[in-house]
Protein backbone atom coordinates (compact mmCIF):
# COMPACT_ATOMS: atom_id res chain seq x y z
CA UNK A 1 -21.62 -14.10 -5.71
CA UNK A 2 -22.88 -13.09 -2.94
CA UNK A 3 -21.32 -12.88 1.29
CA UNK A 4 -22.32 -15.83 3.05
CA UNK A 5 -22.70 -13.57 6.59
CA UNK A 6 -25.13 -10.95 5.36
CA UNK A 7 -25.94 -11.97 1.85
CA UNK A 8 -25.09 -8.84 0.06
CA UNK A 9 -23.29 -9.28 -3.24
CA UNK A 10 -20.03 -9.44 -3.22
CA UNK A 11 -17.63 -7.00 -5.14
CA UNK A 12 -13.76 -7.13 -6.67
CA UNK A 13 -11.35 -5.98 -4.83
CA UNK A 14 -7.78 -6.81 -3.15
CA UNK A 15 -6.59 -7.74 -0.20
CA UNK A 16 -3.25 -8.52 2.17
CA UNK A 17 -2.41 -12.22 3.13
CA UNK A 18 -0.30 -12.61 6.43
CA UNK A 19 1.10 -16.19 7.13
CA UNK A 20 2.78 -16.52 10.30
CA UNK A 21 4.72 -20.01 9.99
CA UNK A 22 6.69 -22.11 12.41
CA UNK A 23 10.19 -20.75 13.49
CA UNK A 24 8.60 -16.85 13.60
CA UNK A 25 8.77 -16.90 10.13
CA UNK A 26 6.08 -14.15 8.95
CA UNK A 27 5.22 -13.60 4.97
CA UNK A 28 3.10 -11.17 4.16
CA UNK A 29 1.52 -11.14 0.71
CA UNK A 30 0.10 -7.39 -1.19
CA UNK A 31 -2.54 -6.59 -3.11
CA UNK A 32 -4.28 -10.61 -3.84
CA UNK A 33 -7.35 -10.22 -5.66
CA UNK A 34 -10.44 -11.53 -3.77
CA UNK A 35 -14.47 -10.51 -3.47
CA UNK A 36 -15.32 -8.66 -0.53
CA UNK A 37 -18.41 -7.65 0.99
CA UNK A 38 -18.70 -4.23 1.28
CA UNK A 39 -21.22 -4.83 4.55
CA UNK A 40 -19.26 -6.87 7.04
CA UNK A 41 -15.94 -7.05 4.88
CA UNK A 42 -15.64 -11.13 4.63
CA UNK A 43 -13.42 -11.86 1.75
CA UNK A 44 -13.39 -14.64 -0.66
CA UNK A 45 -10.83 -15.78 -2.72
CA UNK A 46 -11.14 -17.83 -6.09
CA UNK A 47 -9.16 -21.60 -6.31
CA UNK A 48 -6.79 -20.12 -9.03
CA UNK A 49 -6.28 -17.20 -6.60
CA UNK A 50 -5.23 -19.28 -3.81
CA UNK A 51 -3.08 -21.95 -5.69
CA UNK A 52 -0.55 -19.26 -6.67
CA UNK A 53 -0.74 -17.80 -3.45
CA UNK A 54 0.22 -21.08 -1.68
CA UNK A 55 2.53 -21.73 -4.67
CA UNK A 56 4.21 -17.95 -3.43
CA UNK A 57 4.32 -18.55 -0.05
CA UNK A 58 5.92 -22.16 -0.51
CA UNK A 59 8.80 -20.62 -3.01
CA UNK A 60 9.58 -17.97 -0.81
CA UNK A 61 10.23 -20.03 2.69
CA UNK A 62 12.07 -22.76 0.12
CA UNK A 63 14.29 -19.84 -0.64
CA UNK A 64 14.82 -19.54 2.72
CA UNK A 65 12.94 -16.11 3.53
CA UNK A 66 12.36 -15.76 6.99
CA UNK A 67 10.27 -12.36 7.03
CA UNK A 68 9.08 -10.31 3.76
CA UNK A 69 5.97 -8.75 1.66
CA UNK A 70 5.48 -10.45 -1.59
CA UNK A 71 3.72 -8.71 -4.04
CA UNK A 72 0.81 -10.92 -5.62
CA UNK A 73 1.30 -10.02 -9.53
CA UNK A 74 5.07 -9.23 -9.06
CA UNK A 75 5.49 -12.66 -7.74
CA UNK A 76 2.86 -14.27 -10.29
């Protein structure tokens, strides 16, 4: 795959989420797998990828966390 800025391919790597929701509520999410150009640094993130991290981030303000880190494969 291959950066849509620059058009250099694209290599595995992780990455660090930060959602900052209504109320101040701030989740942070480690180490989520994504593609990132190594050029200009854009990442990309695969549909599986971002379903659980949505799926995360939904469990943990349901639980009623108002600030935190969750860790990607910990939470998985």
């Amino acid at each position: 795959m291959k950066c849509p800025n620059c058009k250099v391919e694209l290599k595995s790597g992780t990455t660090v989420l930060t959602f900052s929701m209504e109320a101040n509520r701030i989740l942070v999410v480690k180490d989520v797998p994504a593609m990132i150009c190594e050029q200009c640094g854009e990442e990309s993130l695969d549909l599986e990828v971002s379903k659980n991290v949505e799926m995360q981030v939904e469990k943990a303000l349901s639980d009623g966390i108002s600030m935190g880190f969750i860790d990607y494969y910990a939470a998985a």
